[in-house]
Protein backbone atom coordinates (compact mmCIF):
# COMPACT_ATOMS: atom_id res chain seq x y z
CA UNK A 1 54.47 115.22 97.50
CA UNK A 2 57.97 116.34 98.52
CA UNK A 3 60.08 114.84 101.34
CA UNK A 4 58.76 116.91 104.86
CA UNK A 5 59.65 120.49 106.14
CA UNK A 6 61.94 118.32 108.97
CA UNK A 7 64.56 117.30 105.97
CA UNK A 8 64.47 120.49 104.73
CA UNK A 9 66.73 121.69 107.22
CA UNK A 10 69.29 118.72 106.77
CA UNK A 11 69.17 119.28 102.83
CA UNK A 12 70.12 122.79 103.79
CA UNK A 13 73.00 121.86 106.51
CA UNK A 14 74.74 119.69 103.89
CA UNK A 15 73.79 121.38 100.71
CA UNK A 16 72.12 118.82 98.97
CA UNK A 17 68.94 118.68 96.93
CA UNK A 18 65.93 115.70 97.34
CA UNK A 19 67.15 113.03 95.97
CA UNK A 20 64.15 111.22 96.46
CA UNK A 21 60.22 111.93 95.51
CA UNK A 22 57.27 110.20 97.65
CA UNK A 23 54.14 110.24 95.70
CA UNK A 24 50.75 108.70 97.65
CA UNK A 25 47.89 107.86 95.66
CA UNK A 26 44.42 109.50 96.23
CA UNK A 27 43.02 106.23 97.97
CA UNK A 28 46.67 106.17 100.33
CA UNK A 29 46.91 102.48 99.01
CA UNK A 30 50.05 102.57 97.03
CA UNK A 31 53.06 104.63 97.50
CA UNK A 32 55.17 105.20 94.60
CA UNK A 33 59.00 106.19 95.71
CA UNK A 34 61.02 107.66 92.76
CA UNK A 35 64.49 107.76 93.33
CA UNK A 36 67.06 109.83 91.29
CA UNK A 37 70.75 108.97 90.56
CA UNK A 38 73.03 110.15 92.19
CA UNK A 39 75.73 112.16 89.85
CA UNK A 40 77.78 109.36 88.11
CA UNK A 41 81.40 108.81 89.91
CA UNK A 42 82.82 108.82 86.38
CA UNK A 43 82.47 112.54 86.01
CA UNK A 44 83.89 112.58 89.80
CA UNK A 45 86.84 110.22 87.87
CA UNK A 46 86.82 112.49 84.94
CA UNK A 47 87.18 115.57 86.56
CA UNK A 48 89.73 114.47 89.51
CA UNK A 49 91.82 112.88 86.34
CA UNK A 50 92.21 116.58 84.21
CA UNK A 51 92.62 118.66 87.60
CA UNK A 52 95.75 116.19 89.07
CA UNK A 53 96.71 115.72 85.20
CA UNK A 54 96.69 119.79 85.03
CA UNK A 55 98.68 119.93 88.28
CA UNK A 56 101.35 117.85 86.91
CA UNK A 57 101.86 119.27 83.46
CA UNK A 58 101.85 122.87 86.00
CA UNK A 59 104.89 121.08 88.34
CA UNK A 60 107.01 119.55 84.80
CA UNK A 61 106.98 122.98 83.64
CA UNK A 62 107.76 124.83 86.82
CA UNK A 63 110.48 122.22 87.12
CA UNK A 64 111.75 122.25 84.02
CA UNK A 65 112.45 126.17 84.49
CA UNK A 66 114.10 125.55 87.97
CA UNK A 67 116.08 123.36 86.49
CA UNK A 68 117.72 125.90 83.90
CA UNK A 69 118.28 128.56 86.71
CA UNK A 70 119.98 126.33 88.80
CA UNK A 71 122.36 125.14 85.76
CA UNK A 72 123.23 128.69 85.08
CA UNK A 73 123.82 129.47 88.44
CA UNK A 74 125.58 126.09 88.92
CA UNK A 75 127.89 126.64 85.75
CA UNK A 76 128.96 130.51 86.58
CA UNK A 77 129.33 130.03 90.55
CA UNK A 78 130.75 126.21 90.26
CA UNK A 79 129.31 125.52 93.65
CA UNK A 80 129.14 121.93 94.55
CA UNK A 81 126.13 122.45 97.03
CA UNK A 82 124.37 124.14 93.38
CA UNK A 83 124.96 121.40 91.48
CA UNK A 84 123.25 118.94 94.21
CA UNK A 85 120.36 121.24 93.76
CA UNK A 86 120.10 120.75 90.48
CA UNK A 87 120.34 116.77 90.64
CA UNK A 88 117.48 116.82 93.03
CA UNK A 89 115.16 119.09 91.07
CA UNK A 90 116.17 116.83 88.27
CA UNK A 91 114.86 113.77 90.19
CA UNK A 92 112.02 115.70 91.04
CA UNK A 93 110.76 116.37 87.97
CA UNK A 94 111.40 112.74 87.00
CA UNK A 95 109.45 111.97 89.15
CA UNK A 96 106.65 113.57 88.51
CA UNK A 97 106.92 112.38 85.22
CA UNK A 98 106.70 108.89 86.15
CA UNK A 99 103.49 110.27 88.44
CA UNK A 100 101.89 111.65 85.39
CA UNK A 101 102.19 108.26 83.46
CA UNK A 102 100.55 106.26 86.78
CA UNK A 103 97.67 108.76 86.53
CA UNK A 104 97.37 107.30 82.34
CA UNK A 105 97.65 103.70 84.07
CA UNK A 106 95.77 104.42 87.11
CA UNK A 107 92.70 105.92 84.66
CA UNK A 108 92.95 102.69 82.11
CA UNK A 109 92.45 100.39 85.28
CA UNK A 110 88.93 102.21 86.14
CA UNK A 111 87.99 102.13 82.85
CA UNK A 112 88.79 98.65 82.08
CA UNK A 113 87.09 97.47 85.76
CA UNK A 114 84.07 99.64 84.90
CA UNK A 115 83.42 97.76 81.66
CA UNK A 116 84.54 94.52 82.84
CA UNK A 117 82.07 94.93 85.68
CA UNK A 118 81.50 91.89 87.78
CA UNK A 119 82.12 88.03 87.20
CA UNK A 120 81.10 85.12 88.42
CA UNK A 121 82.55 81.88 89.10
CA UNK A 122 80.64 78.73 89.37
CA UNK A 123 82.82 75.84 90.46
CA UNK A 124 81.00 72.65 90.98
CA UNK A 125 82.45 70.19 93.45
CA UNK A 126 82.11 66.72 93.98
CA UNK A 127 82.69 65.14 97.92
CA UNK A 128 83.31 61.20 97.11
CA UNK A 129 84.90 58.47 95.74
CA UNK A 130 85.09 57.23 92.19
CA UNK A 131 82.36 54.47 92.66
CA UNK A 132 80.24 57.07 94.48
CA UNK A 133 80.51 59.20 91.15
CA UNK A 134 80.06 56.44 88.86
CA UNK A 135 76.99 55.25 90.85
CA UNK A 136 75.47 59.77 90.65
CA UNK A 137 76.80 59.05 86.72
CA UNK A 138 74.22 55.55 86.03
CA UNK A 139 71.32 56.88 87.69
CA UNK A 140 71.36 60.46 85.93
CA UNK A 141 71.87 58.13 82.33
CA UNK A 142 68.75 55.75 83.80
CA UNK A 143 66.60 58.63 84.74
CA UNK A 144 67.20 60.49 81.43
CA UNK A 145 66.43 57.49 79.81
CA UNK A 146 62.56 56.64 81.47
């Protein structure tokens, strides 16, 4: 059995599909819920990482041209205000260099966290004085010992 009609609607208003299937049994005494995955948020990663990656090859190019116009322009006029142009479209693309390379380190990180995935860290502590410890120590050694 699918979700109801009254979902439909909502499924339609935000154009998703059911990501969930309710199945009854004949005698209605066990419900079975099946529940499907969501799409991964690696290919959301994935796909975010080649469309910005594709945007900044697209700006070092673009930038890279701008940058030999304004040297011609700068070298036949000898305009001082043309030459500041070209310094700052200089940074510019430098900069987006330097963006490109965060996107590499930015993408390692993920990866590395995603296959890392969680830790845990057990500390034990002990509340008490040394003859308090001792005294925990001899009757763990006594009871292991009976």
């Amino acid at each position: 059995m699918k979700m109801t009609k009254k979902f439909e609607n909502l499924n339609d208003t935000f154009n998703t599909e059911d990501s969930a299937e309710i199945v009854v049994s004949a005698d209605s005494s066990e419900v079975d819920i099946k529940i499907e995955k969501m799409s991964s948020s690696v290919d959301d990663v994935k796909k975010d990482y080649e469309y910005t990656r594709g945007n900044l090859y697209s700006i070092i190019e673009k930038g890279q041209e701008a940058i030999n116009g304004i040297l011609e322009l700068a070298q036949e006029s000898e305009m001082p205000r043309a030459y500041e142009v070209a310094g700052q479209l200089i940074k510019n693309v430098a900069d987006a260099t330097d963006k490109l390379m965060d996107l590499q380190k930015k993408l390692k990180d993920i990866e590395e966290e995603k296959v890392k995935g969680p830790t845990t860290v057990n500390n034990a502590l002990f509340v008490g004085s040394t003859a308090d410890l001792s005294k925990f120590l001899k009757s763990q050694v006594t009871d292991e010992n009976k």
